[in-house]
C-alpha atoms as a PDB file:
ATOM      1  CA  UNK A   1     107.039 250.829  33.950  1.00  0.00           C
ATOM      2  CA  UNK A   2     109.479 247.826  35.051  1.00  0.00           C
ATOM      3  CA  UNK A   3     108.645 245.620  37.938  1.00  0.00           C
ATOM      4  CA  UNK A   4     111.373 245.959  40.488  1.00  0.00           C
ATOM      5  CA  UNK A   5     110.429 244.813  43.649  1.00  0.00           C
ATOM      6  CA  UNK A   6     112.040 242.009  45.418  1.00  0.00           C
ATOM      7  CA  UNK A   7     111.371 239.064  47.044  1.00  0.00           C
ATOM      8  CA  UNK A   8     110.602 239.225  51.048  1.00  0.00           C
ATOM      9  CA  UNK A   9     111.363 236.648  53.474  1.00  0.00           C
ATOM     10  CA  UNK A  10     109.159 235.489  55.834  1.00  0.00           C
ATOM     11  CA  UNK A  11     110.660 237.388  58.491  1.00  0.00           C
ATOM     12  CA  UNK A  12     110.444 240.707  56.157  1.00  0.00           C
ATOM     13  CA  UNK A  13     106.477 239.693  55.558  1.00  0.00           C
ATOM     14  CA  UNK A  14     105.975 240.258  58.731  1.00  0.00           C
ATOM     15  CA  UNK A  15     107.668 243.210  59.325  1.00  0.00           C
ATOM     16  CA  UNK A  16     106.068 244.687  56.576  1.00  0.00           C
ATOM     17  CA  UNK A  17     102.483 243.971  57.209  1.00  0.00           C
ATOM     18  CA  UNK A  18     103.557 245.238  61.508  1.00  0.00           C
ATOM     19  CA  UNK A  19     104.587 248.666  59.693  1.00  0.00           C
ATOM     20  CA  UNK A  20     101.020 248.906  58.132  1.00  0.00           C
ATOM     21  CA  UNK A  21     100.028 248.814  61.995  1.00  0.00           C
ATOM     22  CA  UNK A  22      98.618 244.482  61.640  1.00  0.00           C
ATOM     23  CA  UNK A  23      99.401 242.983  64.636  1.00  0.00           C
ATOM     24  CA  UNK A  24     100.326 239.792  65.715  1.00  0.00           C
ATOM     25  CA  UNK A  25      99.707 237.556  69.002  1.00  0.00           C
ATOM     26  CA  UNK A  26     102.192 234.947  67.845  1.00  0.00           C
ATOM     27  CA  UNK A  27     104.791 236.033  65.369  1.00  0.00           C
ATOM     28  CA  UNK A  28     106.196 232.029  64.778  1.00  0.00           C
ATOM     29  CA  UNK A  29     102.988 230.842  64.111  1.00  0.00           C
ATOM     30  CA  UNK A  30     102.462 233.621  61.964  1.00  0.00           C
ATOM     31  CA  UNK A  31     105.593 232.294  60.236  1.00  0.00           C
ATOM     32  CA  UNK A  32     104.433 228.778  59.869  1.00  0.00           C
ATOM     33  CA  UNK A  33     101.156 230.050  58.300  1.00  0.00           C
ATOM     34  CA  UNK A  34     103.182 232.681  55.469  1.00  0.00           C
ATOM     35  CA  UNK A  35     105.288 229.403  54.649  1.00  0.00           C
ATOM     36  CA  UNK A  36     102.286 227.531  53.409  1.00  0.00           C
ATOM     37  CA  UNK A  37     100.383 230.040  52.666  1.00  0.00           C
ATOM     38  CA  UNK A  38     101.674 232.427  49.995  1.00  0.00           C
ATOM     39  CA  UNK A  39     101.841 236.109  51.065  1.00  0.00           C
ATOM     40  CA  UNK A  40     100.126 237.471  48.193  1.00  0.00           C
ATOM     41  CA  UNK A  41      97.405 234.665  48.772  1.00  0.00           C
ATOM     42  CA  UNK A  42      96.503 236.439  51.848  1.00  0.00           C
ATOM     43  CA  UNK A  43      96.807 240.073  50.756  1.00  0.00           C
ATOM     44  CA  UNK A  44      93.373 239.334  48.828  1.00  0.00           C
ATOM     45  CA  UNK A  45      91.676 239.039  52.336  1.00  0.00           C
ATOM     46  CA  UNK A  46      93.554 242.127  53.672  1.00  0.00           C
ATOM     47  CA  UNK A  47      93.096 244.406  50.636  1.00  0.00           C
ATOM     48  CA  UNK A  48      89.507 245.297  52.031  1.00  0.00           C
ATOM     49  CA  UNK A  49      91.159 246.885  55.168  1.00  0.00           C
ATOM     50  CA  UNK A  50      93.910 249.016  53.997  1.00  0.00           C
ATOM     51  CA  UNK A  51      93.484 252.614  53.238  1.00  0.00           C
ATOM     52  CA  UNK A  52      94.705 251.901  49.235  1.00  0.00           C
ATOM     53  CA  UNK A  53      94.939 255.643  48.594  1.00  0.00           C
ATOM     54  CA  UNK A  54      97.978 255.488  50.601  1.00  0.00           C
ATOM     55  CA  UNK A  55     101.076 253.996  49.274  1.00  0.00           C
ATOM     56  CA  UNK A  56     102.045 252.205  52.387  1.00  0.00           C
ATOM     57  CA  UNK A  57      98.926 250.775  52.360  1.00  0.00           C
ATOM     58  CA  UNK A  58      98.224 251.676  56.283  1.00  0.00           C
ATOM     59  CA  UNK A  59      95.670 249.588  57.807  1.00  0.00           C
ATOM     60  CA  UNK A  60      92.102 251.010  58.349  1.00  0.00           C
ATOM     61  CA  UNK A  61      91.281 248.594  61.221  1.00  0.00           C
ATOM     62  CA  UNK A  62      92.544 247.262  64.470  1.00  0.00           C
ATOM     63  CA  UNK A  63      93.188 244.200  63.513  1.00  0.00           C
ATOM     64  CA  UNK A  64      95.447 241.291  64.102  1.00  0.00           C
ATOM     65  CA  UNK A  65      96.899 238.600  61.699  1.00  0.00           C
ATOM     66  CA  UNK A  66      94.947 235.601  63.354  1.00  0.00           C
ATOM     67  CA  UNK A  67      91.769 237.906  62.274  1.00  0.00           C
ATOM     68  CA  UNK A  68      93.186 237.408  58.821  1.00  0.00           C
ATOM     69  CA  UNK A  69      93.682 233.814  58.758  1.00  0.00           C
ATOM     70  CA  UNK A  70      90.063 233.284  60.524  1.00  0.00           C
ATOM     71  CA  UNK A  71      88.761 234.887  57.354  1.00  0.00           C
ATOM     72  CA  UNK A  72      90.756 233.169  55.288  1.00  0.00           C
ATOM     73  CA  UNK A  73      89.666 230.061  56.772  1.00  0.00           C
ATOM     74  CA  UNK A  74      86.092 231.088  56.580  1.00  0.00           C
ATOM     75  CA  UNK A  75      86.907 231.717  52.734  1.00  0.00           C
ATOM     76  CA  UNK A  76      87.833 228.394  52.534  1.00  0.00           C
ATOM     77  CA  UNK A  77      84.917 226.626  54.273  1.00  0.00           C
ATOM     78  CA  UNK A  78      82.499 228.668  52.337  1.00  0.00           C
ATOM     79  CA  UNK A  79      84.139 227.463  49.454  1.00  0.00           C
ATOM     80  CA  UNK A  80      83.381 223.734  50.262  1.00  0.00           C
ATOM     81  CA  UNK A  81      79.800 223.995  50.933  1.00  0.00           C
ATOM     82  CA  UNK A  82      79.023 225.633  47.799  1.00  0.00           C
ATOM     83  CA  UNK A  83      81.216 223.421  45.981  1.00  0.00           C
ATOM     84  CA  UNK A  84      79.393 220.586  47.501  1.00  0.00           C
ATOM     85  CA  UNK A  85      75.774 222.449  46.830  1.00  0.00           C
ATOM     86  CA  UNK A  86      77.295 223.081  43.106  1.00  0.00           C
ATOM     87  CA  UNK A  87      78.324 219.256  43.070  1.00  0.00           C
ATOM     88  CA  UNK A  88      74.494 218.246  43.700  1.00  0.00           C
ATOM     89  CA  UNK A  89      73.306 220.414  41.362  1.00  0.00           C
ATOM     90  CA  UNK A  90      75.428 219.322  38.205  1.00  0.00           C
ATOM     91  CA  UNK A  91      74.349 215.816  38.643  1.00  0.00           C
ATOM     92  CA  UNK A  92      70.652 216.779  38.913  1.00  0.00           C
ATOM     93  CA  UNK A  93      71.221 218.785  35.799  1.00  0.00           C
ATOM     94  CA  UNK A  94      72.926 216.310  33.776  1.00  0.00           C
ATOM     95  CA  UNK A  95      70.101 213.749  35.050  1.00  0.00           C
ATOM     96  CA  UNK A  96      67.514 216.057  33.514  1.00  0.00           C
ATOM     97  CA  UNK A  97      69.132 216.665  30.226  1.00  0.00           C
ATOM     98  CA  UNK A  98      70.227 213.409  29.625  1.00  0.00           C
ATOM     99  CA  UNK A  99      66.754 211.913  30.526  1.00  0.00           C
ATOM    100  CA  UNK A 100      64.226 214.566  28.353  1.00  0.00           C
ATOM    101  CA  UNK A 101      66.188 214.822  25.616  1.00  0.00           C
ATOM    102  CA  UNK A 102      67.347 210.870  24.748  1.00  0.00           C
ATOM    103  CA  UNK A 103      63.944 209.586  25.737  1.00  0.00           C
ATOM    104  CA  UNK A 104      62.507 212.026  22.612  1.00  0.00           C
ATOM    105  CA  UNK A 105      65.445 212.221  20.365  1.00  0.00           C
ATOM    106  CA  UNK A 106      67.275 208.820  21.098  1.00  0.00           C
ATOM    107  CA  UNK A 107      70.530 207.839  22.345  1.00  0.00           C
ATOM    108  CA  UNK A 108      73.023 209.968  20.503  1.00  0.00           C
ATOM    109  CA  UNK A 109      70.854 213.649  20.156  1.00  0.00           C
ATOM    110  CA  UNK A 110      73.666 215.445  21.468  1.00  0.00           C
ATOM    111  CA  UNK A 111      75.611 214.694  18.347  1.00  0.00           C
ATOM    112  CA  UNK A 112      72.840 215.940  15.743  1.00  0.00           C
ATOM    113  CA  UNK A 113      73.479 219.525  14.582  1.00  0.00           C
ATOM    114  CA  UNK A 114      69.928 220.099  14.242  1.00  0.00           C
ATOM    115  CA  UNK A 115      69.371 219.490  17.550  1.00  0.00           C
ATOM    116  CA  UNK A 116      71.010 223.219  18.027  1.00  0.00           C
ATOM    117  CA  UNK A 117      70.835 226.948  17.024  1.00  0.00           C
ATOM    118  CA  UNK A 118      74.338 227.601  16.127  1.00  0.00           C
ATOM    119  CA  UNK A 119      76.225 225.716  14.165  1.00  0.00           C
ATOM    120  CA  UNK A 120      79.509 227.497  15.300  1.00  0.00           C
ATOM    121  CA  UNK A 121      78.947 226.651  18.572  1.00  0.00           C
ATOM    122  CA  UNK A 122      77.682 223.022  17.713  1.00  0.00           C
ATOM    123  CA  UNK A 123      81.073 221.918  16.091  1.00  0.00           C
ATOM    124  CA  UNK A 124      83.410 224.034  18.822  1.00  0.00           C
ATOM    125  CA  UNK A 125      81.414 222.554  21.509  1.00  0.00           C
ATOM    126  CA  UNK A 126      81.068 218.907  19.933  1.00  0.00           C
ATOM    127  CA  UNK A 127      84.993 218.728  19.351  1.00  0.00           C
ATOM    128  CA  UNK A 128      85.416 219.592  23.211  1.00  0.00           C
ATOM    129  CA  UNK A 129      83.389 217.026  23.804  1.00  0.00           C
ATOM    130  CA  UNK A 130      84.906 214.258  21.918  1.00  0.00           C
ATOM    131  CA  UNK A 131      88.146 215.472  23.469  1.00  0.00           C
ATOM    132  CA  UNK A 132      86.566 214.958  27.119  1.00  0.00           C
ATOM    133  CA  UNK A 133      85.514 211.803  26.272  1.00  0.00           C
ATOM    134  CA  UNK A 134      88.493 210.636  25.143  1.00  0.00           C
ATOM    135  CA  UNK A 135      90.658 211.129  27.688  1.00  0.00           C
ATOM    136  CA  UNK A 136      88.157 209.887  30.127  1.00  0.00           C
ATOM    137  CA  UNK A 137      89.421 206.617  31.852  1.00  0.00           C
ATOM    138  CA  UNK A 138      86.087 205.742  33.448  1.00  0.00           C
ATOM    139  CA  UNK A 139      85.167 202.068  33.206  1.00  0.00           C
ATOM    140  CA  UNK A 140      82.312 202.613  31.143  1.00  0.00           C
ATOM    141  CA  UNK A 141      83.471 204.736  28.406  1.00  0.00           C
ATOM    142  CA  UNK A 142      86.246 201.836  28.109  1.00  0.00           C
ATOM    143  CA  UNK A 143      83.840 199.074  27.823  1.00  0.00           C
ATOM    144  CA  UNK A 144      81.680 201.054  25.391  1.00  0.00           C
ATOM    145  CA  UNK A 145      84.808 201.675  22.984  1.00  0.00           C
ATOM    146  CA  UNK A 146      86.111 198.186  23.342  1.00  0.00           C
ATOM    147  CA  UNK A 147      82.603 196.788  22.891  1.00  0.00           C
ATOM    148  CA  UNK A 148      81.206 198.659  19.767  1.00  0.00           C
ATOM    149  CA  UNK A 149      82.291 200.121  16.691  1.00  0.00           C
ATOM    150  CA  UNK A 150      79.408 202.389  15.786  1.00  0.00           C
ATOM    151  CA  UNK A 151      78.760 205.337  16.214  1.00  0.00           C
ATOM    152  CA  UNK A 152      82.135 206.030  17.600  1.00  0.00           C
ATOM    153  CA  UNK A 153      81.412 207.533  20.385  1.00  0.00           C
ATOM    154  CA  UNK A 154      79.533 206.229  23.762  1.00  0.00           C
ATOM    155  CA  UNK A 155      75.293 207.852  23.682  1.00  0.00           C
ATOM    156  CA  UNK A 156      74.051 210.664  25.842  1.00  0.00           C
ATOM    157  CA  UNK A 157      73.938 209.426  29.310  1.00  0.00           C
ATOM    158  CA  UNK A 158      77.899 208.307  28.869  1.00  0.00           C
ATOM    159  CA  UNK A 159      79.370 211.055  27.267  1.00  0.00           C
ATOM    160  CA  UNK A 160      77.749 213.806  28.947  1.00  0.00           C
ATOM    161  CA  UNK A 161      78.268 212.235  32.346  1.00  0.00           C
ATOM    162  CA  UNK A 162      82.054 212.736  31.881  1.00  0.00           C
ATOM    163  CA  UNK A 163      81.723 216.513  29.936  1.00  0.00           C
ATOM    164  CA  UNK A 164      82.821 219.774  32.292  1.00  0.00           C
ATOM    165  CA  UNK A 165      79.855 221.266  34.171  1.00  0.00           C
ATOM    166  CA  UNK A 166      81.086 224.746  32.032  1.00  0.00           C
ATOM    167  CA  UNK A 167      80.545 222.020  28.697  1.00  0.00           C
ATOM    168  CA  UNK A 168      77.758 220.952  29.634  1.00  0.00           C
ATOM    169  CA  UNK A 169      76.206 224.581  30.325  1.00  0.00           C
ATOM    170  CA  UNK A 170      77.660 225.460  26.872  1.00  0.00           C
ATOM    171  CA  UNK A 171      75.685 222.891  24.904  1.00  0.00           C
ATOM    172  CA  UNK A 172      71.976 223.429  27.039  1.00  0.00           C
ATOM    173  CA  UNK A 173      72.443 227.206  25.945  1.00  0.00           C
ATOM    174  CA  UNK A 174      72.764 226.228  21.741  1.00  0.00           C
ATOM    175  CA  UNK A 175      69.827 223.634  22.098  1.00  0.00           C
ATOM    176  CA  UNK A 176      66.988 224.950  19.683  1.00  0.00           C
ATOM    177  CA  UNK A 177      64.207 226.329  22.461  1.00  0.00           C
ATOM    178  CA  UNK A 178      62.316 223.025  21.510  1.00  0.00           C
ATOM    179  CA  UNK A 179      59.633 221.332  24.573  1.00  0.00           C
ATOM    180  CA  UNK A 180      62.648 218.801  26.212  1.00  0.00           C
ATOM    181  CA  UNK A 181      64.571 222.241  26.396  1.00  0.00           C
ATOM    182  CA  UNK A 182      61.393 224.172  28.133  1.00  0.00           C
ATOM    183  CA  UNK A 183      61.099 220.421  30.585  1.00  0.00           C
ATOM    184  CA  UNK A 184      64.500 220.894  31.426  1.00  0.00           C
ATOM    185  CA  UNK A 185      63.991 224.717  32.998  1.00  0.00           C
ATOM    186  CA  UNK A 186      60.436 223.677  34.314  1.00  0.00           C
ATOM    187  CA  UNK A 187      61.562 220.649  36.371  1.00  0.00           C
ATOM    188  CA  UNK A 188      63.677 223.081  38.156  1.00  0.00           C
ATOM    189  CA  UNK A 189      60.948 225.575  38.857  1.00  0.00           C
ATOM    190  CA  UNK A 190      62.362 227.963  36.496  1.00  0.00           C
ATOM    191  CA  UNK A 191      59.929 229.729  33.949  1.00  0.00           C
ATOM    192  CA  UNK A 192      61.995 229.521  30.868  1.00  0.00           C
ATOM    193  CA  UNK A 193      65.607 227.624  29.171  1.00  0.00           C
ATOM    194  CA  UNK A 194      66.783 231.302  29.436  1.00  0.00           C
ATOM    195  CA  UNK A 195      66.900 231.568  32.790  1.00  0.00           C
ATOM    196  CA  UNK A 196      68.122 228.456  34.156  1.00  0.00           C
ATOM    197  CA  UNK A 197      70.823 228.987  30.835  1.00  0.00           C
ATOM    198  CA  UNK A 198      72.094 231.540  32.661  1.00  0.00           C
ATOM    199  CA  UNK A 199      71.989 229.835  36.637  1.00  0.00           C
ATOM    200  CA  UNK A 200      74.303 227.034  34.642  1.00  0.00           C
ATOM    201  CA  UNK A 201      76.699 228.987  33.288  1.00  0.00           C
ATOM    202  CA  UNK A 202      76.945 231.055  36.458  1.00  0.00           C
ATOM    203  CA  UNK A 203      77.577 228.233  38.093  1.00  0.00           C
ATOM    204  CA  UNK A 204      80.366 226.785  35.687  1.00  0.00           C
ATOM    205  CA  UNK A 205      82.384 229.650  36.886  1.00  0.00           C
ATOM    206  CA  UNK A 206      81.737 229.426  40.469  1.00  0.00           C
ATOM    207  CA  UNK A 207      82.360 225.529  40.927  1.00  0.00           C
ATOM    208  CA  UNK A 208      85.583 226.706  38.941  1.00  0.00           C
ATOM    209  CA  UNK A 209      86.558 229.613  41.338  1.00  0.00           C
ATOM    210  CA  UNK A 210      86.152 226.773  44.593  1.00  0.00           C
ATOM    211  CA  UNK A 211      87.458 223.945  42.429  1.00  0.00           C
ATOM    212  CA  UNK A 212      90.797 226.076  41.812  1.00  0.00           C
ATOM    213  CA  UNK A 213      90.566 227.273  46.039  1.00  0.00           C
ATOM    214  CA  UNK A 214      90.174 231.176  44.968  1.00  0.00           C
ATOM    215  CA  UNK A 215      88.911 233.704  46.803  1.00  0.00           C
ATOM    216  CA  UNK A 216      85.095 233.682  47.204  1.00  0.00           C
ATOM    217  CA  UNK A 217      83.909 236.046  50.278  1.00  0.00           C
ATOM    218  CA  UNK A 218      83.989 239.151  48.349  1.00  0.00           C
ATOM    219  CA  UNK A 219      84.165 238.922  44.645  1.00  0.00           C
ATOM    220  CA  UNK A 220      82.719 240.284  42.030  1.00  0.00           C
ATOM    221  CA  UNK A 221      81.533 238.168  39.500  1.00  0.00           C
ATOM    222  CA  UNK A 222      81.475 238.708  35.590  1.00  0.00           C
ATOM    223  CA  UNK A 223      79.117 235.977  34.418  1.00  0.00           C
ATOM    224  CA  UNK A 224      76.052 236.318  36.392  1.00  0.00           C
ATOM    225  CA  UNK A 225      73.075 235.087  36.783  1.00  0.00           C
ATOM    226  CA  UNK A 226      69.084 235.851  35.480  1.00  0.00           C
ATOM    227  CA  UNK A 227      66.967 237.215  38.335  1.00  0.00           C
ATOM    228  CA  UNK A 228      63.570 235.536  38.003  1.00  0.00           C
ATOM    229  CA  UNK A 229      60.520 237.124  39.198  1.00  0.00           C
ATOM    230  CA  UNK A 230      58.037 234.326  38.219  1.00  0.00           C
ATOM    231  CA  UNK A 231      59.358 230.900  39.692  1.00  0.00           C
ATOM    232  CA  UNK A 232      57.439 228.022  39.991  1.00  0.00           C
ATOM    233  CA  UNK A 233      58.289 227.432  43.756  1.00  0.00           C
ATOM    234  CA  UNK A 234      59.328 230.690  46.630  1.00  0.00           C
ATOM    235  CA  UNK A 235      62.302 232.311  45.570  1.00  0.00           C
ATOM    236  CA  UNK A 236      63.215 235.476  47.315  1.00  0.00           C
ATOM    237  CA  UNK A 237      60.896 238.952  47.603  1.00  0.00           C
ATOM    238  CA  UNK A 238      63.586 241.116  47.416  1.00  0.00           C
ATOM    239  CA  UNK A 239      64.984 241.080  43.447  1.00  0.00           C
ATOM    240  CA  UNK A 240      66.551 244.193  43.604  1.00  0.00           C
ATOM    241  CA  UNK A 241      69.938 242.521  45.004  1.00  0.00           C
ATOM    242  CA  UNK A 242      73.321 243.328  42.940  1.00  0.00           C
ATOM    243  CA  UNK A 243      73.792 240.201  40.702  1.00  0.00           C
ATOM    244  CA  UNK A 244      77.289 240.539  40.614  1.00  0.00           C
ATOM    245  CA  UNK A 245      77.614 239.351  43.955  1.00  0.00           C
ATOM    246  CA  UNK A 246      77.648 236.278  45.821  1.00  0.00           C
ATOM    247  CA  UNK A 247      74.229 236.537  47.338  1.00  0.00           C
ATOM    248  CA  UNK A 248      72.377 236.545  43.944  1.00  0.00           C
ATOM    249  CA  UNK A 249      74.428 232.639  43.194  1.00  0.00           C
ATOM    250  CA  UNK A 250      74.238 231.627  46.761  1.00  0.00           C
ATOM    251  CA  UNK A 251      69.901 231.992  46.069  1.00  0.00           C
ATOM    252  CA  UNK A 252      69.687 230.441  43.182  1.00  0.00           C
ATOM    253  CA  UNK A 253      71.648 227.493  44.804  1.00  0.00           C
ATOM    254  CA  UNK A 254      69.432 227.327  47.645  1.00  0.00           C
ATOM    255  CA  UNK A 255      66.567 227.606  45.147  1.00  0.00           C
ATOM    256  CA  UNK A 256      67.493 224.431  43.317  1.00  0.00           C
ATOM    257  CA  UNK A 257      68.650 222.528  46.014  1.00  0.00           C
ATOM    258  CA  UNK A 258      65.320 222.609  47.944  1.00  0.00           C
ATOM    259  CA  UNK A 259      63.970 221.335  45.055  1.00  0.00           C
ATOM    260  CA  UNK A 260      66.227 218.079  44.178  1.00  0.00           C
ATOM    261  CA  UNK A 261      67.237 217.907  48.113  1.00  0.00           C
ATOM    262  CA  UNK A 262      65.021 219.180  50.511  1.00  0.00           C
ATOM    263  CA  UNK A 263      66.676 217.612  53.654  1.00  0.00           C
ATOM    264  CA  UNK A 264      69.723 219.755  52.610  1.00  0.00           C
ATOM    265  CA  UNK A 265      71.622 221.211  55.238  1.00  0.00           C
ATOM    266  CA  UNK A 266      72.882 223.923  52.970  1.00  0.00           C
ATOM    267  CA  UNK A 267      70.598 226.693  54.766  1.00  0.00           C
ATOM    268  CA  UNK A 268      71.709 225.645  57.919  1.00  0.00           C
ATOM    269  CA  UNK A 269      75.287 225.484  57.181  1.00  0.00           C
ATOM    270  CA  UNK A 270      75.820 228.546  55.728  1.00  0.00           C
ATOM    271  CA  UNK A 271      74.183 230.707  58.701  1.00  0.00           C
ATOM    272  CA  UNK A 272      76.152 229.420  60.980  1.00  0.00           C
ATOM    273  CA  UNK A 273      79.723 229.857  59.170  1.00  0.00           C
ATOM    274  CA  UNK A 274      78.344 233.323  58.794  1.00  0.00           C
ATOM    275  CA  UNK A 275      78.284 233.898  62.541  1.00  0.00           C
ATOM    276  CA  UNK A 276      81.853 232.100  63.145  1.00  0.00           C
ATOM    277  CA  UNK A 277      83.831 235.065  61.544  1.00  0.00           C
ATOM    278  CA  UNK A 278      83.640 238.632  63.215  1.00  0.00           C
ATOM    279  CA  UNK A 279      84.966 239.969  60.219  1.00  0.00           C
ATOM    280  CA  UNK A 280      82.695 238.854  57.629  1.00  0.00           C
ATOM    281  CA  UNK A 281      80.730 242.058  56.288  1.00  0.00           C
ATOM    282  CA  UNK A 282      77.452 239.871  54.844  1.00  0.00           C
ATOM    283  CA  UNK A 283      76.924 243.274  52.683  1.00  0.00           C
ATOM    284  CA  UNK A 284      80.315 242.854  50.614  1.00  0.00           C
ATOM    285  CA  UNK A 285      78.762 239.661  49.634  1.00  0.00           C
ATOM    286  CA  UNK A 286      75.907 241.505  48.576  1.00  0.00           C
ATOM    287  CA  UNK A 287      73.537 240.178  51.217  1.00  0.00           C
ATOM    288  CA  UNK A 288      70.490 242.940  51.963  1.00  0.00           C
ATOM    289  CA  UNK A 289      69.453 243.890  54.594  1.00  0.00           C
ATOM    290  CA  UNK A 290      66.451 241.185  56.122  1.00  0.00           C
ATOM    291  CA  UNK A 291      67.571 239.019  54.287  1.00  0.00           C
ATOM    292  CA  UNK A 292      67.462 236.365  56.312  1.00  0.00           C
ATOM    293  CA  UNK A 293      63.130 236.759  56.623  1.00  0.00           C
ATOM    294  CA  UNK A 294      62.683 235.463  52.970  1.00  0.00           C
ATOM    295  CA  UNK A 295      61.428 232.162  52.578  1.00  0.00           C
ATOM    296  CA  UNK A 296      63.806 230.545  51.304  1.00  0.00           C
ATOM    297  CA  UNK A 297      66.111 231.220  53.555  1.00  0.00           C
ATOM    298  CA  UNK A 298      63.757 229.990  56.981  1.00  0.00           C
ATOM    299  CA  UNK A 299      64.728 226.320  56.680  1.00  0.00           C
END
């Protein structure tokens, strides 16, 4: 089948989405918004309202255009406070990894093969790194390479500060399960490398869903992550939540961030840009029902 359909004007945009019954308080505003905002940016946030059986693609819902853009703009806002939470949480990983594994293995343990458990993944992973490095421009990987000739490149707590969180994530899942590995997991409450494996990799890929400003409020995710049931500190009562969803990331985060920030205002935060948007159904995000009585979430 080709793809034939044109190009719509603003003007047309509008029409369209009034003939799916969308309404609109203040058509030129409206305009201003679908000229820097890409139409097909915002049908994401209107998909969940249409009936999609129907090939005009009626709307379900009273609803008017500023309803979409407050959603949208809730989107976006949730987006930069877990971004931010995310942004806490890499350093306090890297911190970790760096410090446990160079005080036992010394300053360059990341490069050692037999430091890992595949050597596959050791040389893809390695390579990546060296390229990271390399087109860092940070001060201090310059002064190491104008400074010192060998090893060639800078030790641990240098090149791993300037690695991809999804890198880094990468290279803590091939470590052999060795006692700076199981360190690692327990300073972060977490009762094995496996689990908080998985928390960093599911993470990698939502700090790159805010970092490249996509939709967040309703997604389903394909890397997920473990659901403990033995934590060293509260996590949540109810396990049986669909890990897919937001919810499941969203209490992990909150788990590790009480840990390396307690004072965090993440908890806070996020109840209260849950309450600015009438539109936001908590279940699409996979949020239970009581959720809001487990621990971890009473801060």
């Amino acid at each position: 089948m080709k793809y034939s359909k044109s190009p719509l004007s603003i003007t047309d945009q509008i029409d369209k989405l009034k003939s799916r019954g969308l309404r609109f308080e203040d058509e030129s505003k409206a305009a201003h918004y679908l000229s820097n905002i890409i139409y097909y940016r915002l049908r994401a946030y209107t998909y969940s309202f249409h009936d999609n059986s129907d090939p005009n693609h009626k709307f379900i819902k009273d609803m008017s255009f500023e309803d979409i853009i407050n959603l949208y703009i809730f989107d976006r806002r949730l987006r930069i406070l877990v971004f931010n939470a995310i942004e806490k949480i890499e350093i306090a990983l890297r911190t970790k990894i760096v410090y446990e594994f160079s005080l036992a293995n010394g300053s360059h343990w990341h490069e050692d093969s037999q430091m890992y458990s595949n050597n596959h993944f050791f040389n893809k992973n390695i390579n990546s790194l060296y390229e990271e490095v390399d087109r860092s421009s940070e001060k201090f990987i310059e002064h190491y390479k104008n400074k010192y000739a060998t090893p060639v490149y800078p030790p641990a707590w240098m090149s791993l500060e300037v690695i991809s969180m999804g890198l880094l994530s990468k290279m803590y899942g091939n470590l052999k399960n060795g006692k700076e590995k199981k360190k690692v997991a327990k300073e972060f409450g977490l009762p094995n490398p496996i689990i908080l494996e998985s928390w960093m990799h599911a993470f990698a890929g939502l700090r790159n869903i805010c970092a490249h400003n996509s939709r967040l409020w309703n997604r389903r995710f394909t890397i997920v992550p473990k659901i403990p049931y033995n934590t060293a500190y509260k996590f949540i009562d109810n396990i049986k939540i669909y890990d897919n969803k937001l919810y499941a990331q969203l209490c992990c985060i909150n788990y590790i961030t009480r840990i390396i920030s307690p004072q965090s205002s993440f908890v806070y935060e996020l109840k209260q840009l849950l309450k600015d948007c009438d539109l936001v159904n908590c279940k699409e995000m996979g949020f239970p029902d009581n959720w809001e009585k487990e621990e971890i979430w009473n801060s």
